[in-house]
N, C-alpha and C. Protein backbone atom coordinates (compact mmCIF):
# COMPACT_ATOMS: atom_id res chain seq x y z
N UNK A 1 0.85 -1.17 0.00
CA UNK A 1 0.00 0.00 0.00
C UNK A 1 0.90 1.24 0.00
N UNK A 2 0.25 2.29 -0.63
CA UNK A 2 1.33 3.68 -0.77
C UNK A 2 0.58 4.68 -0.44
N UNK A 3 1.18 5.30 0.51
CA UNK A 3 0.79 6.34 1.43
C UNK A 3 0.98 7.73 1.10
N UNK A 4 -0.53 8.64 0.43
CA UNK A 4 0.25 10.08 0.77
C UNK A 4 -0.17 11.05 1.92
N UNK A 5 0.47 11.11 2.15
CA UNK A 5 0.37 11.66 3.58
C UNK A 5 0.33 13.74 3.61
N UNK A 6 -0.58 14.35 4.31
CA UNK A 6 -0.64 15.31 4.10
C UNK A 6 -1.07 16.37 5.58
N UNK A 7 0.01 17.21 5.52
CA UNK A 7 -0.86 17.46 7.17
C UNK A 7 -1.34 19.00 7.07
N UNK A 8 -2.05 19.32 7.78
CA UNK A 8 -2.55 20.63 7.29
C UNK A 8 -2.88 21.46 9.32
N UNK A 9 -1.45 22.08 9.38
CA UNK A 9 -1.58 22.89 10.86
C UNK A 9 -0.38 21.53 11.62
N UNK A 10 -0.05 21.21 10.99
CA UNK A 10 0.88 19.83 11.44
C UNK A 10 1.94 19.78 10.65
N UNK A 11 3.42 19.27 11.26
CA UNK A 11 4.69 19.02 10.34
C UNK A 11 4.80 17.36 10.87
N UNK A 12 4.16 16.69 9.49
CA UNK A 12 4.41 15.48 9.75
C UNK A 12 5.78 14.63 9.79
N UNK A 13 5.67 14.56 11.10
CA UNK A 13 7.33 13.83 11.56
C UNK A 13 7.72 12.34 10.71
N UNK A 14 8.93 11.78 10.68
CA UNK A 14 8.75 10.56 10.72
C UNK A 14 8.78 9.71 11.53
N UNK A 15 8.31 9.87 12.69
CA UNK A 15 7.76 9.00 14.22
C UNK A 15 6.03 8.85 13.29
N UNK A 16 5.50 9.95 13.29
CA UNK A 16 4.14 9.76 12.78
C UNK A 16 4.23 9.29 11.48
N UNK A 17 4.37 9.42 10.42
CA UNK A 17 5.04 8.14 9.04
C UNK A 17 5.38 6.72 9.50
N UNK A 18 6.09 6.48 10.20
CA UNK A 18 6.69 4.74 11.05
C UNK A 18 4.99 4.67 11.65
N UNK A 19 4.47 5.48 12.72
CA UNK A 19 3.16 4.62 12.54
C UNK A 19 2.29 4.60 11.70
N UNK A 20 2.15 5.33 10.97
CA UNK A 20 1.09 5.14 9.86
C UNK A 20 1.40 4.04 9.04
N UNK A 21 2.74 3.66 8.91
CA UNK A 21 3.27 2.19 7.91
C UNK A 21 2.70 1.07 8.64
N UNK A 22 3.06 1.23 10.39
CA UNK A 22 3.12 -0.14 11.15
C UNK A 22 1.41 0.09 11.12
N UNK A 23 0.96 0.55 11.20
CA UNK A 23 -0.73 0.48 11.60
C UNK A 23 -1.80 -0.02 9.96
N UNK A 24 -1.40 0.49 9.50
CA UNK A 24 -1.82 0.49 8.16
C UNK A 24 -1.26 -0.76 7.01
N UNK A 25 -0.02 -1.02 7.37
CA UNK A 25 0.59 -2.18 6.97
C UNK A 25 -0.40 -3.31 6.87
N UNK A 26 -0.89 -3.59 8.48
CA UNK A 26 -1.93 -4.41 8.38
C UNK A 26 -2.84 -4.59 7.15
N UNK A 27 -3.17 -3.39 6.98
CA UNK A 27 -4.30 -3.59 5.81
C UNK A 27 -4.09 -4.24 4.79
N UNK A 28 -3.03 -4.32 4.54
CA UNK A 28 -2.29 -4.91 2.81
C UNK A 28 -3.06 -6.58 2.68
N UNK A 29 -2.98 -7.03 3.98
CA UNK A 29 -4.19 -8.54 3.47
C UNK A 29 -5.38 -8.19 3.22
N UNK A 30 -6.22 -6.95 2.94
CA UNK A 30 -7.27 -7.01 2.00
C UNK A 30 -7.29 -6.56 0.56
N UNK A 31 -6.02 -6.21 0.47
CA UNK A 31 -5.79 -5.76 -1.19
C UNK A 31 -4.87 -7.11 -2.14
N UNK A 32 -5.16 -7.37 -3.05
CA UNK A 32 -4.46 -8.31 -4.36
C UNK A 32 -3.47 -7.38 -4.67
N UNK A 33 -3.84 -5.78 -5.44
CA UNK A 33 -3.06 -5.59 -6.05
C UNK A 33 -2.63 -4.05 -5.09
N UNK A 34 -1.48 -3.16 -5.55
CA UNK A 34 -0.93 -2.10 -4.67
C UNK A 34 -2.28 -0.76 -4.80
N UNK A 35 -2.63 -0.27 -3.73
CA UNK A 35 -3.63 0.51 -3.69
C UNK A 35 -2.48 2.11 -2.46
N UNK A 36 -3.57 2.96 -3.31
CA UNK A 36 -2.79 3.91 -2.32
C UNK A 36 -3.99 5.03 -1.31
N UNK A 37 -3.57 5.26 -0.41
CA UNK A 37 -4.35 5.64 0.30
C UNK A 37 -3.78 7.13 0.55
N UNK A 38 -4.95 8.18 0.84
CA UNK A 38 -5.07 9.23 0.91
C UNK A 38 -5.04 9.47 2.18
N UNK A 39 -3.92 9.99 2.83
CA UNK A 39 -3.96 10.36 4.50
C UNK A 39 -4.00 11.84 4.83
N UNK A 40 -5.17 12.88 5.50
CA UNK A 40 -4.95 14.08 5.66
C UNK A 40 -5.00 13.98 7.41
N UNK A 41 -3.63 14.62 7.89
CA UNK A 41 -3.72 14.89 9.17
C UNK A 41 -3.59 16.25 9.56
N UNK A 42 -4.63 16.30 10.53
CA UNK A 42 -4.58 18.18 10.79
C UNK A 42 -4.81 18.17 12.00
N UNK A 43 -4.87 19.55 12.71
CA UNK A 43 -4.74 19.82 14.35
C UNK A 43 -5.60 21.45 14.21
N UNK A 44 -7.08 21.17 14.90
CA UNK A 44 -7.61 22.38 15.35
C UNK A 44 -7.92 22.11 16.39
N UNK A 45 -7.27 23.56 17.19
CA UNK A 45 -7.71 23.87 18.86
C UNK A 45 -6.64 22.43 19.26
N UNK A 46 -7.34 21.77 20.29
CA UNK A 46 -6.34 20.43 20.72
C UNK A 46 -6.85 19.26 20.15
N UNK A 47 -7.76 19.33 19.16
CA UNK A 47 -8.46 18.06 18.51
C UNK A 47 -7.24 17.88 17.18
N UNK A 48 -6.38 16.28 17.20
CA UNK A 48 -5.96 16.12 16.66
C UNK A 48 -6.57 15.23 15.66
N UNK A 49 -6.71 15.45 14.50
CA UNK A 49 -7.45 14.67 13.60
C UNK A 49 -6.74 13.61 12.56
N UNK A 50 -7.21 12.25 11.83
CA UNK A 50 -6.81 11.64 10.48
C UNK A 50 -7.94 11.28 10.24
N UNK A 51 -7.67 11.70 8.39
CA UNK A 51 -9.01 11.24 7.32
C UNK A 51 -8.20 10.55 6.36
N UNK A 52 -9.02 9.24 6.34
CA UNK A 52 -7.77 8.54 4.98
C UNK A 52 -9.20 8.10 4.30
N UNK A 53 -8.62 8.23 3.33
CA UNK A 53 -9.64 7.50 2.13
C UNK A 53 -9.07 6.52 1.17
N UNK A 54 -9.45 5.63 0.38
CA UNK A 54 -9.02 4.50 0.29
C UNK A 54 -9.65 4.40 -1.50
N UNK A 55 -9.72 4.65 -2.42
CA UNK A 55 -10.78 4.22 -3.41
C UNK A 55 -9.98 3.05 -4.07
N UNK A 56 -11.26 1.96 -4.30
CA UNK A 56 -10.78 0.72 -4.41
C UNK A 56 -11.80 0.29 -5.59
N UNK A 57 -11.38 0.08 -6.66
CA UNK A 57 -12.30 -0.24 -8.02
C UNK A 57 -14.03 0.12 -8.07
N UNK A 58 -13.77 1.40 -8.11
CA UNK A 58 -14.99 2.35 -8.08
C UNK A 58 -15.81 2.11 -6.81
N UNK A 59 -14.84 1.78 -5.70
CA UNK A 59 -15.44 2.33 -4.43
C UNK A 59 -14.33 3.18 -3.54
N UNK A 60 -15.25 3.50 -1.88
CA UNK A 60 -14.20 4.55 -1.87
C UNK A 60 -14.35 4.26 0.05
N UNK A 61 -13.15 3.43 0.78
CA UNK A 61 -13.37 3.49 1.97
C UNK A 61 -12.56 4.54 2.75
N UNK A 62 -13.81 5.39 3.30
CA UNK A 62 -12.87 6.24 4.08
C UNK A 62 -13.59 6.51 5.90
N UNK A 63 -12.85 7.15 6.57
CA UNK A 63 -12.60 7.08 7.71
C UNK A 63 -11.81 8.19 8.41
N UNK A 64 -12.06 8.50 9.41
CA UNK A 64 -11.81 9.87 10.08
C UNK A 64 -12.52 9.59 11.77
N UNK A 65 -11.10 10.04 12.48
CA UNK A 65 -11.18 9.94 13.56
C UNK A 65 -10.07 11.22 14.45
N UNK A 66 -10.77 11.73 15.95
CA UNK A 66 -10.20 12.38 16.36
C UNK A 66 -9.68 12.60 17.83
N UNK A 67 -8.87 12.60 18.42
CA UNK A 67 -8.40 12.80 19.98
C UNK A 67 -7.47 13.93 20.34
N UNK A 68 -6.66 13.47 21.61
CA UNK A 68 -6.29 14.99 21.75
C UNK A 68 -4.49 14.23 21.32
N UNK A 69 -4.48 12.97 20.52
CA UNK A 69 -3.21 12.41 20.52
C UNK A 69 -3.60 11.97 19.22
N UNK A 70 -2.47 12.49 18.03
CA UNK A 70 -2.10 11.80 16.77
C UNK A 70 -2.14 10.53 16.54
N UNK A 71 -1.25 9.97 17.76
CA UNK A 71 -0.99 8.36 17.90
C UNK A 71 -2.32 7.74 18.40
N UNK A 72 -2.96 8.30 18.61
CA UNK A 72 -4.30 7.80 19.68
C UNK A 72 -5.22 7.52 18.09
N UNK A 73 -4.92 9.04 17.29
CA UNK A 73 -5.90 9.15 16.15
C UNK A 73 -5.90 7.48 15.25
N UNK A 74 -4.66 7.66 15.40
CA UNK A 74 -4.33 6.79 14.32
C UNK A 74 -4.44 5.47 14.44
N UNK A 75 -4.61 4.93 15.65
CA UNK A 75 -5.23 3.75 16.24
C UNK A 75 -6.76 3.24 16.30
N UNK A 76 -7.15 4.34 16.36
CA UNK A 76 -8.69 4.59 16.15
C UNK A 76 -9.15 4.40 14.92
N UNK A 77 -8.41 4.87 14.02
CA UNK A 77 -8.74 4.94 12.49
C UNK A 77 -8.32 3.85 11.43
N UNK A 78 -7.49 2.77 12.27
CA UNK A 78 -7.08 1.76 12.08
C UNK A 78 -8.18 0.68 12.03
N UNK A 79 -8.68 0.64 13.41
CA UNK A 79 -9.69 -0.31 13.74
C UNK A 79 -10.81 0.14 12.53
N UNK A 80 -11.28 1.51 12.44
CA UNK A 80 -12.99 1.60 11.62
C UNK A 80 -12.31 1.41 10.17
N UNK A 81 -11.09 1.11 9.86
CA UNK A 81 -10.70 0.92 8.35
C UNK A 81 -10.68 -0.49 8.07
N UNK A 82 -10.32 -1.38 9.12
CA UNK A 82 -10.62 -2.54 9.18
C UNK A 82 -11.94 -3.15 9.47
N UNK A 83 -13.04 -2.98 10.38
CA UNK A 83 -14.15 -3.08 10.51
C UNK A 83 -14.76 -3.13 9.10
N UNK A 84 -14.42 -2.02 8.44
CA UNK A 84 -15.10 -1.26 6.73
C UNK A 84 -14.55 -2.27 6.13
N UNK A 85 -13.28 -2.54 5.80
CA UNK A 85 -12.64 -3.23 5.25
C UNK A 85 -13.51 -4.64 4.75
N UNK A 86 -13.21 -5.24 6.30
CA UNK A 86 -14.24 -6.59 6.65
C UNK A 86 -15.33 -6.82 5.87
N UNK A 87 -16.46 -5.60 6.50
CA UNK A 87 -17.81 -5.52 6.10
C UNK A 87 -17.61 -5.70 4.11
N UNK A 88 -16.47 -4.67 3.47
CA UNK A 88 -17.07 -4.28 1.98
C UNK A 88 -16.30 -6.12 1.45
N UNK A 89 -15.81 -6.82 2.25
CA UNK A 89 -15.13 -8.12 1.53
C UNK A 89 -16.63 -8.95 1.60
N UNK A 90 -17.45 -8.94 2.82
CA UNK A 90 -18.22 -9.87 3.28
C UNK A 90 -18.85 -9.47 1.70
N UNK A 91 -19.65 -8.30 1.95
CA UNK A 91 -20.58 -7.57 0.88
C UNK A 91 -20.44 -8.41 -0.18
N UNK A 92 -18.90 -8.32 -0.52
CA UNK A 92 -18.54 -8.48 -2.02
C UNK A 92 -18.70 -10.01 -2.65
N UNK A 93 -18.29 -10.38 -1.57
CA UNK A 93 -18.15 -12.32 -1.54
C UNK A 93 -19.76 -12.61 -1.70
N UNK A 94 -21.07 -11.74 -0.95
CA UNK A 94 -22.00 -11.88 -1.11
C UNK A 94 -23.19 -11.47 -2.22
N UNK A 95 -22.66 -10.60 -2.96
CA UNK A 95 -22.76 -9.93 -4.10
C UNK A 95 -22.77 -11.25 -5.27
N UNK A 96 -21.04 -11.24 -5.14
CA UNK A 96 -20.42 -12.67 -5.69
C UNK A 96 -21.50 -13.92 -6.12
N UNK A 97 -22.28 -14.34 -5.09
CA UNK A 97 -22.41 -15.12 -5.17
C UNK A 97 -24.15 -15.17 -5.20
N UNK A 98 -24.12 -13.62 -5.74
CA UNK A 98 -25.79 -13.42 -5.94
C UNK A 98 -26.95 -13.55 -4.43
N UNK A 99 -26.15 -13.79 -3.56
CA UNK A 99 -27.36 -13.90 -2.44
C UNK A 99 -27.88 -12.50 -1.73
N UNK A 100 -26.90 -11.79 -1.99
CA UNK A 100 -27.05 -10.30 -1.91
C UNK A 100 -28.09 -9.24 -2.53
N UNK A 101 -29.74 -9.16 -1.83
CA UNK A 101 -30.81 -8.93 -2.32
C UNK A 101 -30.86 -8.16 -0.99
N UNK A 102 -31.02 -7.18 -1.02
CA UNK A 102 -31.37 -6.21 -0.22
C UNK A 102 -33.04 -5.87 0.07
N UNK A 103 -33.53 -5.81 1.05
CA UNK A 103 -35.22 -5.61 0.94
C UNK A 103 -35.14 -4.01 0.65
N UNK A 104 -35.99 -3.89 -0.60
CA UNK A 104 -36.32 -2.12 -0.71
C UNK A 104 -37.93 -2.10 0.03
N UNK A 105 -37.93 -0.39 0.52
CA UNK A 105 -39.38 -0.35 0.35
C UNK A 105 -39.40 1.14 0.32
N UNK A 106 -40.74 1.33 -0.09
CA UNK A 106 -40.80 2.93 -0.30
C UNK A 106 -40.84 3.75 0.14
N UNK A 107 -40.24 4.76 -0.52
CA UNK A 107 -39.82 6.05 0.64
C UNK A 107 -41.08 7.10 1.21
N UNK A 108 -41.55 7.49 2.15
CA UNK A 108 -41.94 8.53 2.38
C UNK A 108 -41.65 9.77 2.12
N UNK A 109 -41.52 10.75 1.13
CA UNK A 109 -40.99 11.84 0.55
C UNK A 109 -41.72 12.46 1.11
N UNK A 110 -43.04 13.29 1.88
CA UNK A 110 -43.21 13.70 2.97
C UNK A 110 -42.11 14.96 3.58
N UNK A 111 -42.41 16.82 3.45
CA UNK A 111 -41.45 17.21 4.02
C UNK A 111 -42.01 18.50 5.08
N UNK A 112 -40.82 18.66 5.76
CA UNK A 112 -41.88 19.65 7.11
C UNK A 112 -41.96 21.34 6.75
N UNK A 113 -42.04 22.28 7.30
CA UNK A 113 -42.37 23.33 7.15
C UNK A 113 -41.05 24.15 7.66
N UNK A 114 -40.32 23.34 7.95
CA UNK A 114 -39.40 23.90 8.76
C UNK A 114 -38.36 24.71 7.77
N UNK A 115 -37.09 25.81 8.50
CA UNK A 115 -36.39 26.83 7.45
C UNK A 115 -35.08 26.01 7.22
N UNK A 116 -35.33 25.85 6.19
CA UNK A 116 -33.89 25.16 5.15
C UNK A 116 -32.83 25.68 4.99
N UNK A 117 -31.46 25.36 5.56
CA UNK A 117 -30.04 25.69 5.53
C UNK A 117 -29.08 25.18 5.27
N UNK A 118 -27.97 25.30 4.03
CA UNK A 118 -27.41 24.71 3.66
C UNK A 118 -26.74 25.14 4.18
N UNK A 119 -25.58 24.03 4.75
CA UNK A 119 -23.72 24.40 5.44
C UNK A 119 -22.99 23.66 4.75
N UNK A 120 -23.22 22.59 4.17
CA UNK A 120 -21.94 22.43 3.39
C UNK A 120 -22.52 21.71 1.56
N UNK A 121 -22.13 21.99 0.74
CA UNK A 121 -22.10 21.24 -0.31
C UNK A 121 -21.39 20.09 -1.36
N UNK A 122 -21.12 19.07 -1.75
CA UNK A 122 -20.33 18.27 -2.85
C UNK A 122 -20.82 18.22 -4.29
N UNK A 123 -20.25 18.04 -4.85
CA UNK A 123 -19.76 17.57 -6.15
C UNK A 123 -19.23 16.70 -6.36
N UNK A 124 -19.80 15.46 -7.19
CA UNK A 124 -19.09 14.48 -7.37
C UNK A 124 -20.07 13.63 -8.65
N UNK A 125 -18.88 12.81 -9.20
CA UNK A 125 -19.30 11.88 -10.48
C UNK A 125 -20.70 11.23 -10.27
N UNK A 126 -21.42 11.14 -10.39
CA UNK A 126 -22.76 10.17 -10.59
C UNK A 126 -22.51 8.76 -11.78
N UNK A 127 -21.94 7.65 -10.99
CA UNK A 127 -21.92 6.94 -11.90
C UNK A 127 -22.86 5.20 -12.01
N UNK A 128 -23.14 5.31 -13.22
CA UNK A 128 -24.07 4.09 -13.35
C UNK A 128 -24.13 2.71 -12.20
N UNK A 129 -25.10 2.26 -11.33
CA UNK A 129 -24.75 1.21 -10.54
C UNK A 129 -26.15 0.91 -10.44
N UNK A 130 -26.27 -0.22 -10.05
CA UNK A 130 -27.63 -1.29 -9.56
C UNK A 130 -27.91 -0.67 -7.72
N UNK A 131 -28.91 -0.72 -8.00
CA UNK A 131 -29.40 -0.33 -6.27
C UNK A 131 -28.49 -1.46 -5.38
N UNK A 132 -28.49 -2.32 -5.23
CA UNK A 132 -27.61 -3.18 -4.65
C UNK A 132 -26.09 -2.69 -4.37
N UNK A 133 -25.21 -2.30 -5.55
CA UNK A 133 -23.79 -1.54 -5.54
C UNK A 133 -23.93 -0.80 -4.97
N UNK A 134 -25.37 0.05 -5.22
CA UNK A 134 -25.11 1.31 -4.24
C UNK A 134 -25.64 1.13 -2.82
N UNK A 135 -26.22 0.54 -2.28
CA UNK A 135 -26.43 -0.24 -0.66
C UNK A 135 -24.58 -0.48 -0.17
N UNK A 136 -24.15 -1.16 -1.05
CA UNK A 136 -22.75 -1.44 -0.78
C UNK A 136 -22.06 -0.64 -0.76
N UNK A 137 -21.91 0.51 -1.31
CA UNK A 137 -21.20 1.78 -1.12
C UNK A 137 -21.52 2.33 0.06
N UNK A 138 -22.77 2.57 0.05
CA UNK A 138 -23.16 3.50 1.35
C UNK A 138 -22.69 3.11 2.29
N UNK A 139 -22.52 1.61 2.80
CA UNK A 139 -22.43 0.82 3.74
C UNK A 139 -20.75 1.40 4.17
N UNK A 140 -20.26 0.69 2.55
CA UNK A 140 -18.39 1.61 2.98
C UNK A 140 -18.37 2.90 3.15
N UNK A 141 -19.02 3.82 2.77
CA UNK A 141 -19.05 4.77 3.24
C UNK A 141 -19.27 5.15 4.65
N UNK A 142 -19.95 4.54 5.53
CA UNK A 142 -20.93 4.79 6.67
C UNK A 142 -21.91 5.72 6.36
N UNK A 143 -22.76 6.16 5.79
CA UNK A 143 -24.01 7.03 5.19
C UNK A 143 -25.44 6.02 5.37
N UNK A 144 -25.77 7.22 5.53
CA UNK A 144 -27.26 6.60 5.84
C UNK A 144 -27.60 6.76 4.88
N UNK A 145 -27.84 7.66 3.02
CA UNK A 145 -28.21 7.42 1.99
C UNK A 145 -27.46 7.64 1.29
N UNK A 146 -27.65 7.33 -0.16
CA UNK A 146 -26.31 7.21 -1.17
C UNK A 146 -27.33 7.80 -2.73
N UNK A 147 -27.00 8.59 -3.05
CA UNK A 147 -27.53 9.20 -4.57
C UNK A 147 -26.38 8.60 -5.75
N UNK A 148 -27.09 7.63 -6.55
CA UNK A 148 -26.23 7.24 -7.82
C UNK A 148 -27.47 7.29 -9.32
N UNK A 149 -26.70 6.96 -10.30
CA UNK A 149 -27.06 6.89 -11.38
C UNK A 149 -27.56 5.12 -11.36
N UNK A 150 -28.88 4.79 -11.42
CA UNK A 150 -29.34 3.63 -12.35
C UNK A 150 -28.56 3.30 -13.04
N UNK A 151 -28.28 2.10 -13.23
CA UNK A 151 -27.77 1.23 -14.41
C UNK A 151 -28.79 0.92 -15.54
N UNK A 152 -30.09 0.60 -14.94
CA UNK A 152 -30.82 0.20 -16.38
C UNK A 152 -32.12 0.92 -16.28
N UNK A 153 -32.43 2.02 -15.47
CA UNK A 153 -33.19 3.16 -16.18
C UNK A 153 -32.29 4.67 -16.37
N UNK A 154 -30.97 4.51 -16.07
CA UNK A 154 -30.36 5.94 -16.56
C UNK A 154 -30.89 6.93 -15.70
N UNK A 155 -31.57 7.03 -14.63
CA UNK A 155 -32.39 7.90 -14.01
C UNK A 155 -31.59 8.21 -12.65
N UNK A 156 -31.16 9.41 -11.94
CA UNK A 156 -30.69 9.48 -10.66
C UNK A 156 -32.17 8.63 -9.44
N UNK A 157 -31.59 7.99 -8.63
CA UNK A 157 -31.72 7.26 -7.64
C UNK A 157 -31.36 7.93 -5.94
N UNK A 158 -31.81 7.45 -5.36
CA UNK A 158 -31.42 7.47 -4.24
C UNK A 158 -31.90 6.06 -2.99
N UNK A 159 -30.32 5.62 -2.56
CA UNK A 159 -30.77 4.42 -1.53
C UNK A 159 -30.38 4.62 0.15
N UNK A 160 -31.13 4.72 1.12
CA UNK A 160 -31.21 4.56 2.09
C UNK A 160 -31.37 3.65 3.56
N UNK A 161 -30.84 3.79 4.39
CA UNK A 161 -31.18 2.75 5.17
C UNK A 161 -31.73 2.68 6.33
N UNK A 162 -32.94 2.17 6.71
CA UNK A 162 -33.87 2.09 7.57
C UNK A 162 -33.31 0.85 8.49
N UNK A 163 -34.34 1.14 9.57
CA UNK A 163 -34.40 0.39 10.68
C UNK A 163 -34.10 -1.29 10.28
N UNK A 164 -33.35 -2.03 11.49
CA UNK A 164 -33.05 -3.36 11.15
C UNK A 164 -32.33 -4.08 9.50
N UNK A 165 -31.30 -3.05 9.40
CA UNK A 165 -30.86 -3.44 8.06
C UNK A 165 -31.34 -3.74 7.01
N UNK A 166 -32.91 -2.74 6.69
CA UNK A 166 -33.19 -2.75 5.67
C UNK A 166 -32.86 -1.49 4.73
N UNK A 167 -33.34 -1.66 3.75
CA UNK A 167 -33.06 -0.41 2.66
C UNK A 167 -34.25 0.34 2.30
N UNK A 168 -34.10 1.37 1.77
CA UNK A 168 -35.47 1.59 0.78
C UNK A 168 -34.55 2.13 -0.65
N UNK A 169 -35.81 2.60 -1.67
CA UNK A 169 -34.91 3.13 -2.60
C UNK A 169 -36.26 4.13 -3.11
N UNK A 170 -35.93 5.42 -3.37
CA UNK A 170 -36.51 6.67 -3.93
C UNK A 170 -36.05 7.07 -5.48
N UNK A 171 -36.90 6.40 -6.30
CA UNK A 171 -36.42 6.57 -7.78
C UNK A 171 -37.65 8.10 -8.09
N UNK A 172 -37.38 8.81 -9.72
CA UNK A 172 -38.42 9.42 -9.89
C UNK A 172 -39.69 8.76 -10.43
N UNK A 173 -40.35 9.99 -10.14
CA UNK A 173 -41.55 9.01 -10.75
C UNK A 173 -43.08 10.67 -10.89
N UNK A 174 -43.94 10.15 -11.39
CA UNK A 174 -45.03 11.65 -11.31
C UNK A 174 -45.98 10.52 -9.93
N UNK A 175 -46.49 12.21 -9.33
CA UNK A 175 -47.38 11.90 -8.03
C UNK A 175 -48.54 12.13 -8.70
């Protein structure tokens, strides 16, 4: 695995590099081939932070964790990269082997009266996937819903996840 490492309010030492190898090293038994991972470490106020992201054949595991210790961070962020890790192999093996049927059901679109505020916004690719891929993303992601492009109506989507590990899915449609 190949590491870029980036610190932002931080001069990343190489004490903090030696652990990010020894901690992260681990991970290399879930990859076949060399993958590189995106490490941003930063420091506001005494909250020391790491966000690594991981994108792995059009998925993307990432993770972010924070204490008042780098070394603490990075232990922390170890374990939920492995946990993720785990979970997107199980997924995949289950995918694999077609047993991977997710229960949908329909969304309540239903909205309140309340004053609408945006604080942050993204941008990002919308690319073709089966409601299923995208359950599996979200999942690596940790998100409670995931907006992709249909594979076989071409139509933006959205999949979510409800109570007891189920899903729903909110396609368009006229009311």
């Amino acid at each position: 695995m190949r590491y870029v490492i980036t610190g932002k309010n931080i001069t990343v030492t190489d004490g903090i590099k030696a652990a990010i190898n020894e901690k992260f090293g681990k991970l290399d038994r879930f990859f076949q081939e060399d993958i590189t991972a995106y490490i941003v470490l930063s420091v506001q106020k005494q909250m020391q932070k790491i966000e690594v992201t991981i994108p792995i054949k059009g998925h993307t595991i990432r993770a972010e964790q924070g204490s008042d210790n780098m070394y603490v961070s990075i232990d922390l962020v170890e374990e939920i990269l492995v946990r993720q890790l785990r979970k997107y192999k199980t997924k995949l093996a289950r995918h694999n082997r077609q047993d991977f049927k997710p229960e949908f059901i329909e969304a309540d679109t239903s909205a309140g009266d309340e004053e609408i505020r945006i604080i942050r916004s993204k941008k990002f690719a919308v690319k073709p996937m089966s409601p299923e891929e995208a359950c599996v993303e979200m999942e690596l992601l940790g998100h409670t819903f995931y907006m992709f492009r249909n594979a076989k109506t071409d139509e933006v989507n959205v999949v979510y996840k409800r109570k007891e590990n189920t899903y729903g899915l909110i396609e368009p449609g006229e009311n």
